[in-house]
PDB file of N, CA and C in Angstrom:
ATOM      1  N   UNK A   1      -4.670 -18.352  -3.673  1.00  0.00           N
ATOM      2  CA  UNK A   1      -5.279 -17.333  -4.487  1.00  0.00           C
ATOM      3  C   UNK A   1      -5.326 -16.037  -3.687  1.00  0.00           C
ATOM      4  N   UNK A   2      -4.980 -14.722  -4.677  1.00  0.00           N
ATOM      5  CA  UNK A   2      -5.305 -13.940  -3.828  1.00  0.00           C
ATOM      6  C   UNK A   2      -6.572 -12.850  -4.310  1.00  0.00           C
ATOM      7  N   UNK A   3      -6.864 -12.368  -3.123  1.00  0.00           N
ATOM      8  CA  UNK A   3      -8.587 -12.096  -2.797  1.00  0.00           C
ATOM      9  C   UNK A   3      -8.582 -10.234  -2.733  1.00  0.00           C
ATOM     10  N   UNK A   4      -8.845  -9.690  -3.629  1.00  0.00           N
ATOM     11  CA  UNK A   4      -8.830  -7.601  -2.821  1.00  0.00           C
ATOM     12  C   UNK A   4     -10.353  -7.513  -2.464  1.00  0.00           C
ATOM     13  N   UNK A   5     -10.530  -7.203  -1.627  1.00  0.00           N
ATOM     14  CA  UNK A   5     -11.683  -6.121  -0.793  1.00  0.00           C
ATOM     15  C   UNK A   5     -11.631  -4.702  -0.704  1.00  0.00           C
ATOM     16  N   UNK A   6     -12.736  -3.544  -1.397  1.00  0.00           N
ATOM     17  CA  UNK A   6     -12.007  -2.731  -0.926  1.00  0.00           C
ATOM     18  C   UNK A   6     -13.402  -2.211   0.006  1.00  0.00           C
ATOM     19  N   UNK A   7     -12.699  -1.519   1.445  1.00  0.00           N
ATOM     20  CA  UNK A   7     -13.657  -1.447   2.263  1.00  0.00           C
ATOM     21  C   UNK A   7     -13.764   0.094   2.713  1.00  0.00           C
ATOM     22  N   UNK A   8     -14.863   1.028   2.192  1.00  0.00           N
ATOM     23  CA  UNK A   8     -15.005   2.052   2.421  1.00  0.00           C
ATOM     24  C   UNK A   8     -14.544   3.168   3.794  1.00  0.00           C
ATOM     25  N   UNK A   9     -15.350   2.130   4.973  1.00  0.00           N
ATOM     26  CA  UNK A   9     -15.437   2.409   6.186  1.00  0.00           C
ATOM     27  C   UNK A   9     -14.101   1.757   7.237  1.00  0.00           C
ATOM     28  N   UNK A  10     -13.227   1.413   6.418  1.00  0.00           N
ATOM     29  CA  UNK A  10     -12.085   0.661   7.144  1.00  0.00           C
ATOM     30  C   UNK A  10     -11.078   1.969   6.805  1.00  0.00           C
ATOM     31  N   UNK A  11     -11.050   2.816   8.197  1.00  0.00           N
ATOM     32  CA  UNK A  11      -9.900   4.378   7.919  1.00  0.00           C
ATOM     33  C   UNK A  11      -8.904   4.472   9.002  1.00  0.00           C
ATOM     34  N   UNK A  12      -8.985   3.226   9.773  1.00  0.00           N
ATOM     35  CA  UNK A  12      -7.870   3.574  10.841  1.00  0.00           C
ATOM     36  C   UNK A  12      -7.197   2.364  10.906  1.00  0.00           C
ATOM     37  N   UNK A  13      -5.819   2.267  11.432  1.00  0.00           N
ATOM     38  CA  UNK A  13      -5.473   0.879  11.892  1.00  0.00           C
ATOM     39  C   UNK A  13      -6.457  -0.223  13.064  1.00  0.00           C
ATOM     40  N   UNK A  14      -7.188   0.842  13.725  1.00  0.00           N
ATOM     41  CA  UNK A  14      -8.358   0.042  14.666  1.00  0.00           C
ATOM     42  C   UNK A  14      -9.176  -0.904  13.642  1.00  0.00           C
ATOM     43  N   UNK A  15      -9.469  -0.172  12.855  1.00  0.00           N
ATOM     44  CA  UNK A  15     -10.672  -0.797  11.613  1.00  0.00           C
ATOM     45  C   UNK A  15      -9.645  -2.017  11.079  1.00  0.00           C
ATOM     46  N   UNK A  16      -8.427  -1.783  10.702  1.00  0.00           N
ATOM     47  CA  UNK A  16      -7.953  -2.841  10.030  1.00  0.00           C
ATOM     48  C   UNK A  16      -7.865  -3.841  10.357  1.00  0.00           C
ATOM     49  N   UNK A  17      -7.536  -3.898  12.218  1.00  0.00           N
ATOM     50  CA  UNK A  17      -6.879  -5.421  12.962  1.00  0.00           C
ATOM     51  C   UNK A  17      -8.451  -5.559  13.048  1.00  0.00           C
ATOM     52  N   UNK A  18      -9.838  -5.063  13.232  1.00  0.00           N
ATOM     53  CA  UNK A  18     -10.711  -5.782  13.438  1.00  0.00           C
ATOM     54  C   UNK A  18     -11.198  -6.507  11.675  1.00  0.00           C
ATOM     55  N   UNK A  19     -10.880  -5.604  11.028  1.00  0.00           N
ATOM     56  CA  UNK A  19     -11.409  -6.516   9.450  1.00  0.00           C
ATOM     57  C   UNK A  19      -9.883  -7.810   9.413  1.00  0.00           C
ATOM     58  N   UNK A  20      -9.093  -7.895   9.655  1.00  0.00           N
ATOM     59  CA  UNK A  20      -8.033  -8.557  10.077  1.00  0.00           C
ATOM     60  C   UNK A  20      -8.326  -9.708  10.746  1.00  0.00           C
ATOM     61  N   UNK A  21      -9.165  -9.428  11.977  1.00  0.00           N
ATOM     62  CA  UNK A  21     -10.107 -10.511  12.977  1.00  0.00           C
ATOM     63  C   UNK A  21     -11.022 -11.696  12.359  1.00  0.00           C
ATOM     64  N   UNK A  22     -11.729 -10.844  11.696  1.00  0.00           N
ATOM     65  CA  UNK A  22     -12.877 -11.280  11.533  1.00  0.00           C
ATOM     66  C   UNK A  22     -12.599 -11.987  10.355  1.00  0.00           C
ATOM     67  N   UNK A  23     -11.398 -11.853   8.951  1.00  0.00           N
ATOM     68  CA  UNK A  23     -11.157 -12.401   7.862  1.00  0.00           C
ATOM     69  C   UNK A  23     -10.303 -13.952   8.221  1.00  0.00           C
ATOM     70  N   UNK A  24      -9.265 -13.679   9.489  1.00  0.00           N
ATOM     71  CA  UNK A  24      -8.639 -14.805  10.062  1.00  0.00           C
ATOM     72  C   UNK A  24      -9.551 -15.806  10.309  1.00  0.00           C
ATOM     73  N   UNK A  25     -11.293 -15.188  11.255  1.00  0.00           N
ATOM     74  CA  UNK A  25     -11.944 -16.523  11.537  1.00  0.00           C
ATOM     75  C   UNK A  25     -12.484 -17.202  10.879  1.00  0.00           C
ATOM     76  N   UNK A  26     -12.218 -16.964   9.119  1.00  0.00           N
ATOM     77  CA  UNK A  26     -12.360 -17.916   8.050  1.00  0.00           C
ATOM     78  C   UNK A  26     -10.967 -18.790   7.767  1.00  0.00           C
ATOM     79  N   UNK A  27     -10.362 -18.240   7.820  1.00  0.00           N
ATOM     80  CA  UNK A  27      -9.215 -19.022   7.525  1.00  0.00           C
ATOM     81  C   UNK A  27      -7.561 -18.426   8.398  1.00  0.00           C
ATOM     82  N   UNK A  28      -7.581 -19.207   9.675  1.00  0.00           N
ATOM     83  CA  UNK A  28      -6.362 -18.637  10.178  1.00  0.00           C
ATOM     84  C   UNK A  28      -5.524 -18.838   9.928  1.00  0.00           C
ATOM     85  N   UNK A  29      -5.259 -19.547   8.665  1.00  0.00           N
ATOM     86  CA  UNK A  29      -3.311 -19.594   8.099  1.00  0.00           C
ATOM     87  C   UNK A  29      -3.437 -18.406   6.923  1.00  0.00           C
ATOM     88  N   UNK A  30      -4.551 -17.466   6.701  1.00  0.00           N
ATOM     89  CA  UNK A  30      -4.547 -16.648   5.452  1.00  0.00           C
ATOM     90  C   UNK A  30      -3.576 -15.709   5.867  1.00  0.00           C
ATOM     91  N   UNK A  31      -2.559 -15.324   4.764  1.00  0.00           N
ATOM     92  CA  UNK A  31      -1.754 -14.022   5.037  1.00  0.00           C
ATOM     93  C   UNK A  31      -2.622 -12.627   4.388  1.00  0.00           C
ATOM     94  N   UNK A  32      -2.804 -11.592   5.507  1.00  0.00           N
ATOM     95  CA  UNK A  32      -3.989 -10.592   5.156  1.00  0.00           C
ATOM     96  C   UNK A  32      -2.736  -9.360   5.036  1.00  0.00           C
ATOM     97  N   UNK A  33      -3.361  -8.333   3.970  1.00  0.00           N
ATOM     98  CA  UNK A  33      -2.417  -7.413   4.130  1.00  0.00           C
ATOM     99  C   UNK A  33      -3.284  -5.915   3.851  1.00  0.00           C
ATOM    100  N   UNK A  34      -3.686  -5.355   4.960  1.00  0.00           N
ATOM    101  CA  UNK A  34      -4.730  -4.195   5.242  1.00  0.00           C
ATOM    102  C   UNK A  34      -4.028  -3.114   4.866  1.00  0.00           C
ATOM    103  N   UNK A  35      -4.440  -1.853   4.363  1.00  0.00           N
ATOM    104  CA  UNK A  35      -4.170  -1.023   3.438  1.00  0.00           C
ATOM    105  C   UNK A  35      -5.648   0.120   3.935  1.00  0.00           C
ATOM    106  N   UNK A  36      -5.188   0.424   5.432  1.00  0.00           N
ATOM    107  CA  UNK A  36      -6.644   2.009   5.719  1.00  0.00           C
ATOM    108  C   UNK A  36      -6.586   2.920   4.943  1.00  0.00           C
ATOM    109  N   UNK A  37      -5.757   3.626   4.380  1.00  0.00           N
ATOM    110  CA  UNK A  37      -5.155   4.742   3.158  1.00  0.00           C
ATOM    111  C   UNK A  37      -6.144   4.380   1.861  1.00  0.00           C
ATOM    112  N   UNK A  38      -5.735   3.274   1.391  1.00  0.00           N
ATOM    113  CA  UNK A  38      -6.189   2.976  -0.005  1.00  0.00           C
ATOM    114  C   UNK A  38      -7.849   2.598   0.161  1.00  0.00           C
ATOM    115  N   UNK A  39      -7.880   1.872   1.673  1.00  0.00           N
ATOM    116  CA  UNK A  39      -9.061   1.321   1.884  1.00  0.00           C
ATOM    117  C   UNK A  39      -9.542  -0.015   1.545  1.00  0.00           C
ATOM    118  N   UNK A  40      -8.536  -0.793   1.652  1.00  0.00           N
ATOM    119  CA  UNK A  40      -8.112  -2.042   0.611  1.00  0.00           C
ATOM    120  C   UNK A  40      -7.680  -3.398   1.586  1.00  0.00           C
ATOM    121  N   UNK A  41      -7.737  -4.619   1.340  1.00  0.00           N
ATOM    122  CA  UNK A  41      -7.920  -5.458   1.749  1.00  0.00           C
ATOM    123  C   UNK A  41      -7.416  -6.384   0.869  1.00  0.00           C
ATOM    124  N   UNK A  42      -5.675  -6.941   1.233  1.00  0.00           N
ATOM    125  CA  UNK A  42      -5.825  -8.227   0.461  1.00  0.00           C
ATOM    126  C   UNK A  42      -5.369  -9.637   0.757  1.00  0.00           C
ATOM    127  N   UNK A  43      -5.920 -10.634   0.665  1.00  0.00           N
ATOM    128  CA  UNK A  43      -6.485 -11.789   1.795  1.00  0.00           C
ATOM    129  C   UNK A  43      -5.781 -12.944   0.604  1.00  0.00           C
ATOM    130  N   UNK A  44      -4.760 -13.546   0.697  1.00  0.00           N
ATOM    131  CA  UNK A  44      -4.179 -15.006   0.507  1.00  0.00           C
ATOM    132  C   UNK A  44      -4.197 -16.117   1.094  1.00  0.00           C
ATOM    133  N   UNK A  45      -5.248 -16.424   0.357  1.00  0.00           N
ATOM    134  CA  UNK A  45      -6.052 -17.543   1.019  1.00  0.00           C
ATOM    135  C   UNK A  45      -6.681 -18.994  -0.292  1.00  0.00           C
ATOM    136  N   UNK A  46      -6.871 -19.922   0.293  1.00  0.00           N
ATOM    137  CA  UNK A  46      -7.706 -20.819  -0.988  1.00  0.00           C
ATOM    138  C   UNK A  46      -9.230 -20.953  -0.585  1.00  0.00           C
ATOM    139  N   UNK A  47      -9.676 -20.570   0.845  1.00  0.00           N
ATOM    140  CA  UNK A  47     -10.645 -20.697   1.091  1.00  0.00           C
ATOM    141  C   UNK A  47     -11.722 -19.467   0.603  1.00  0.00           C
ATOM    142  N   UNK A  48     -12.965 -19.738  -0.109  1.00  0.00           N
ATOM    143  CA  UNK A  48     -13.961 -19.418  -0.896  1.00  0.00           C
ATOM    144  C   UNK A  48     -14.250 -17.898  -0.442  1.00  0.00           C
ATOM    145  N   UNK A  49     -13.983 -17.096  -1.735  1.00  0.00           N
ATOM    146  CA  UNK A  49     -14.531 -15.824  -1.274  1.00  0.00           C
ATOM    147  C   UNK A  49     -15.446 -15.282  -0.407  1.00  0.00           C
ATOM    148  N   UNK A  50     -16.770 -15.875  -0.611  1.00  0.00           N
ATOM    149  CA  UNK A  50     -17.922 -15.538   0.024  1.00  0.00           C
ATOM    150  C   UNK A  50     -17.721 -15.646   1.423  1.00  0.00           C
ATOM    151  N   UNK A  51     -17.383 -16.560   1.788  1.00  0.00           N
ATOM    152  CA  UNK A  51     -16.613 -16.856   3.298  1.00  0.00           C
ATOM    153  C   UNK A  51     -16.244 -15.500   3.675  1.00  0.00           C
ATOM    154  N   UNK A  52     -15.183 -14.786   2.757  1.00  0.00           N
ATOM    155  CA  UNK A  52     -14.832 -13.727   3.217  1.00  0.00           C
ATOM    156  C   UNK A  52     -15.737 -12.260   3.434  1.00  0.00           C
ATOM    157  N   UNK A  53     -16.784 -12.516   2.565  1.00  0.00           N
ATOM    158  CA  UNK A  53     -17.418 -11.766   1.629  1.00  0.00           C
ATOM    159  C   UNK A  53     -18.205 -11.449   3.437  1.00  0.00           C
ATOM    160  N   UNK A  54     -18.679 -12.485   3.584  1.00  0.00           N
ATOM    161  CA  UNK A  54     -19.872 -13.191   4.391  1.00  0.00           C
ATOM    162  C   UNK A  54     -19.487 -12.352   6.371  1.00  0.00           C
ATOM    163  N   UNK A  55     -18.473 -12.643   6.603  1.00  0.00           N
ATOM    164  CA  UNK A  55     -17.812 -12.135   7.646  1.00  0.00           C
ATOM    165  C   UNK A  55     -17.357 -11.012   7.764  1.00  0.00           C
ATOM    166  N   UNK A  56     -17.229 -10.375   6.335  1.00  0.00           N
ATOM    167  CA  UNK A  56     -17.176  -8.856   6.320  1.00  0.00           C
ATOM    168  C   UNK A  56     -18.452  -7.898   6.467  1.00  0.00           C
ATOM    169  N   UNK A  57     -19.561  -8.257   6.413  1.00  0.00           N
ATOM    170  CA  UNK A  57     -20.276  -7.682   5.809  1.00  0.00           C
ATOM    171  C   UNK A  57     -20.617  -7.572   7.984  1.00  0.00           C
ATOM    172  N   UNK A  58     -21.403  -9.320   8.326  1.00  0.00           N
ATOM    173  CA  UNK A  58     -21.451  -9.385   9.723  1.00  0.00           C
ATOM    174  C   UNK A  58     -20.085  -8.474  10.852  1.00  0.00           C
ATOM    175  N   UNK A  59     -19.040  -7.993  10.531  1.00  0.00           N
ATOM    176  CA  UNK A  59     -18.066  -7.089  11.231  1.00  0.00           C
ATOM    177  C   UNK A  59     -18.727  -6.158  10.999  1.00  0.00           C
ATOM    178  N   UNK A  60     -19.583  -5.166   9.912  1.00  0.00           N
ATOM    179  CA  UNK A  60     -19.880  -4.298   9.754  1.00  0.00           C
ATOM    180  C   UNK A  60     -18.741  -3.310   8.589  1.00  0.00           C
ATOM    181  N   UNK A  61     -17.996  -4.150   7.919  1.00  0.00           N
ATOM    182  CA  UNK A  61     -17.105  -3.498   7.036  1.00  0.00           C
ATOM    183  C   UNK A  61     -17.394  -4.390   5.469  1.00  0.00           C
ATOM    184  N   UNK A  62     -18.703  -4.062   5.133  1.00  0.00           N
ATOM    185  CA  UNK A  62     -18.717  -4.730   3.681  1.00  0.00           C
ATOM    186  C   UNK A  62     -18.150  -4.058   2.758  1.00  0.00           C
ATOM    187  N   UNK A  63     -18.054  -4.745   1.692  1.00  0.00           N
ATOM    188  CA  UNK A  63     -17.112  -4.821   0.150  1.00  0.00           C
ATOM    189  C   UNK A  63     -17.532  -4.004  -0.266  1.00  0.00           C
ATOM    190  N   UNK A  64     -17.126  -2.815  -0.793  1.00  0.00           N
ATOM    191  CA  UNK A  64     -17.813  -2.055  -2.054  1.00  0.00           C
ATOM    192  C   UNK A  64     -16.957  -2.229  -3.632  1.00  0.00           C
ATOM    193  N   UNK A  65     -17.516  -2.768  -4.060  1.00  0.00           N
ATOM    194  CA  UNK A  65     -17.046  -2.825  -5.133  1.00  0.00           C
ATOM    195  C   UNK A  65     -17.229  -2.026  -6.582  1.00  0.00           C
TER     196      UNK A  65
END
């Protein structure tokens, strides 16, 4: 399944490999595909949103939806 985040405060490639980090230590076979421009986040994965939701928020880059 795939998962969009979009993350306000994620504006550089620095921001991305760490929201990148922190989305892998839910699920490290997920293919993530970070988007600093759009501000966007999208995570192919089967493991449970909130998971993702949950580890974003603790990085300091939560969801705005």
């Amino acid at each position: 399944m795939m998962l969009r985040f979009h993350i306000p405060n994620m504006t550089c490639g620095g921001c991305a490999k760490s929201v990148t980090n922190a989305l892998l230590s839910v699920d490290p076979q997920a293919r993530i595909e970070a988007d600093p421009p759009a501000r966007e986040v999208r995570v192919h994965s089967a493991e449970d949103e909130r998971a993702f939701l949950a580890v974003l928020i603790e990085a300091g880059y939560p969801d705005k939806r």
